[in-house]
C-alpha atoms as a PDB file:
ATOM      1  CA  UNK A   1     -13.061  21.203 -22.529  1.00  0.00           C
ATOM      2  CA  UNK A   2     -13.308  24.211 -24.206  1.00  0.00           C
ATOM      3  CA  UNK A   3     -10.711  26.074 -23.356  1.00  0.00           C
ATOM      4  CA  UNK A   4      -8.841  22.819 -25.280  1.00  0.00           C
ATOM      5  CA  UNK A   5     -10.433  23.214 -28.062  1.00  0.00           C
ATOM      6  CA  UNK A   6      -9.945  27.233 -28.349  1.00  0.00           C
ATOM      7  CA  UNK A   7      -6.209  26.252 -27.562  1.00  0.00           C
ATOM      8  CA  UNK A   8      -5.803  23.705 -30.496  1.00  0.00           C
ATOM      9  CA  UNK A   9      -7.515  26.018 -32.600  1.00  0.00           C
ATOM     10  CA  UNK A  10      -5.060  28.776 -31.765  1.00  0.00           C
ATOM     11  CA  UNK A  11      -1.849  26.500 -32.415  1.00  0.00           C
ATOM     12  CA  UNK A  12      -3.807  24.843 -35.689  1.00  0.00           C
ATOM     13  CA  UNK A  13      -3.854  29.011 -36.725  1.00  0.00           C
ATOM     14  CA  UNK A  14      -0.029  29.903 -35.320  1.00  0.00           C
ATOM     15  CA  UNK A  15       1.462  26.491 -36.857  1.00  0.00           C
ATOM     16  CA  UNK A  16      -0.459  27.064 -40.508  1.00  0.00           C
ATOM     17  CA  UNK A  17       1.013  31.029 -40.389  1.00  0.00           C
ATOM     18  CA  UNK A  18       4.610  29.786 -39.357  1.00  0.00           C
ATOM     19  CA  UNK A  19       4.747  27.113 -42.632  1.00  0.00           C
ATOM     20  CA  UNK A  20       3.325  29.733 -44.922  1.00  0.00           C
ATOM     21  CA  UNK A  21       5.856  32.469 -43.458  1.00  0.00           C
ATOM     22  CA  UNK A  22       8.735  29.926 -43.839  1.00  0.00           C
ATOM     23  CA  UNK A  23       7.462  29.151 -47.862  1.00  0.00           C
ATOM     24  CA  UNK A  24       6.632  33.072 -48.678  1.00  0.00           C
ATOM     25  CA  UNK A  25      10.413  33.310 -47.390  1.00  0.00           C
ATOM     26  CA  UNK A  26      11.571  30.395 -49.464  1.00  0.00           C
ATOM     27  CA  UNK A  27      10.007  31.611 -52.609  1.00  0.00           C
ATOM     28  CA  UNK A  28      11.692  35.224 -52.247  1.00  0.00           C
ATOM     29  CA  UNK A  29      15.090  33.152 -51.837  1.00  0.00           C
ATOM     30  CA  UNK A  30      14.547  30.784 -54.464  1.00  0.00           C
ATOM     31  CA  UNK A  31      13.471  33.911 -56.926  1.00  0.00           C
ATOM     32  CA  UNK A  32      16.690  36.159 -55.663  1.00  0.00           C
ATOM     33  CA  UNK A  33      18.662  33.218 -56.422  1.00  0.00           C
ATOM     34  CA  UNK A  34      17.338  32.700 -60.121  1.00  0.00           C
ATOM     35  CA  UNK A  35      17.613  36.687 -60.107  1.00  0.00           C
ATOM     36  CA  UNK A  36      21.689  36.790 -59.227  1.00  0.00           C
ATOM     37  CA  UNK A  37      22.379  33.037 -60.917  1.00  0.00           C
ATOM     38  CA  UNK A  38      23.516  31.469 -57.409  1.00  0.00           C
ATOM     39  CA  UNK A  39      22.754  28.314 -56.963  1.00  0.00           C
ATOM     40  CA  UNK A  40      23.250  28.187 -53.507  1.00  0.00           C
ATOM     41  CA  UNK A  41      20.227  30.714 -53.022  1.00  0.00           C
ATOM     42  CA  UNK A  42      18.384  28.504 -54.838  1.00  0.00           C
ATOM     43  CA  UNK A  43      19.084  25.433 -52.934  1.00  0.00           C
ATOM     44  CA  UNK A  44      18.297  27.191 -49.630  1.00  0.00           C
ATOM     45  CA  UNK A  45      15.302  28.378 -51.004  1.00  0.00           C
ATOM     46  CA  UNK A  46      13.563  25.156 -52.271  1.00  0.00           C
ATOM     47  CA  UNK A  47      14.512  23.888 -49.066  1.00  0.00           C
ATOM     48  CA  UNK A  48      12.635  26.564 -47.114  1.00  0.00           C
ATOM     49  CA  UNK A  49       9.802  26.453 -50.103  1.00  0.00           C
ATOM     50  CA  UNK A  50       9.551  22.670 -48.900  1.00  0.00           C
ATOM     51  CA  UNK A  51       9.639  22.476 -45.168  1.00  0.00           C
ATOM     52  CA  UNK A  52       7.382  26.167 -45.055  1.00  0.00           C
ATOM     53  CA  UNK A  53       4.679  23.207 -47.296  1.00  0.00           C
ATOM     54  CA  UNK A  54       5.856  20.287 -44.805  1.00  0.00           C
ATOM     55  CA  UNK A  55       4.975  22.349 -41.305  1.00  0.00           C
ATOM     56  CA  UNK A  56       1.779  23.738 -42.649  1.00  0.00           C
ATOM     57  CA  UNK A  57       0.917  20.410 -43.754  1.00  0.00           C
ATOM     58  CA  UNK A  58       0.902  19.322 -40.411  1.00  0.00           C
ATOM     59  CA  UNK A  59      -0.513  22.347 -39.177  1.00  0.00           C
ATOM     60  CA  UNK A  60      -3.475  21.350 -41.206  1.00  0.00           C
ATOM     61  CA  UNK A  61      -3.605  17.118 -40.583  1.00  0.00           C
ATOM     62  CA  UNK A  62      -1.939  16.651 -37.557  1.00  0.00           C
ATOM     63  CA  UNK A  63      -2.877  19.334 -34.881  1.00  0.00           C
ATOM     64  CA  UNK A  64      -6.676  18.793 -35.382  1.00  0.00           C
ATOM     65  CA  UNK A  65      -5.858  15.226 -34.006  1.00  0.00           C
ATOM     66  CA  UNK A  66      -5.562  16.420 -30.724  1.00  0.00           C
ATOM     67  CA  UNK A  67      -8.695  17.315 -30.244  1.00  0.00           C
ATOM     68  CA  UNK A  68      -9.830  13.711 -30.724  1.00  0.00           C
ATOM     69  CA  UNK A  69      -6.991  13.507 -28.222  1.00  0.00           C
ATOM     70  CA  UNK A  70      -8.659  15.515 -24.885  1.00  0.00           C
ATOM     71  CA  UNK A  71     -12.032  14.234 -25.901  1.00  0.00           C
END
């Protein structure tokens, strides 16, 4: 049983580090793209800025679930 729990603790940790990678990297795009006036940048990067917020989200709600799951 504990070798779950160390498990969904390490994929709570990876899954939380992946969203905020993915919104640090949509925040650089979305500034570059207010920097050079391209609206395209922008879009990508709000987009990036969003789903980075929408995986860590789950990171932190979701994955703690399974715990509950194995017990």
């Amino acid at each position: 049983m504990e070798f779950f729990s160390s498990a969904i603790d390490t994929l709570q940790t990876l899954v939380i580090a992946l969203g905020a990678g993915l919104g640090v990297w949509g925040i650089i795009n979305l500034l570059e793209g207010y920097g050079n006036d391209n609206p395209g940048a922008k879009s990508q990067g709000i987009k990036q800025l969003m789903s980075g917020a929408g995986v860590a989200l789950v990171g932190m709600m979701l994955i703690p679930l399974l715990s509950n799951l194995f017990s």
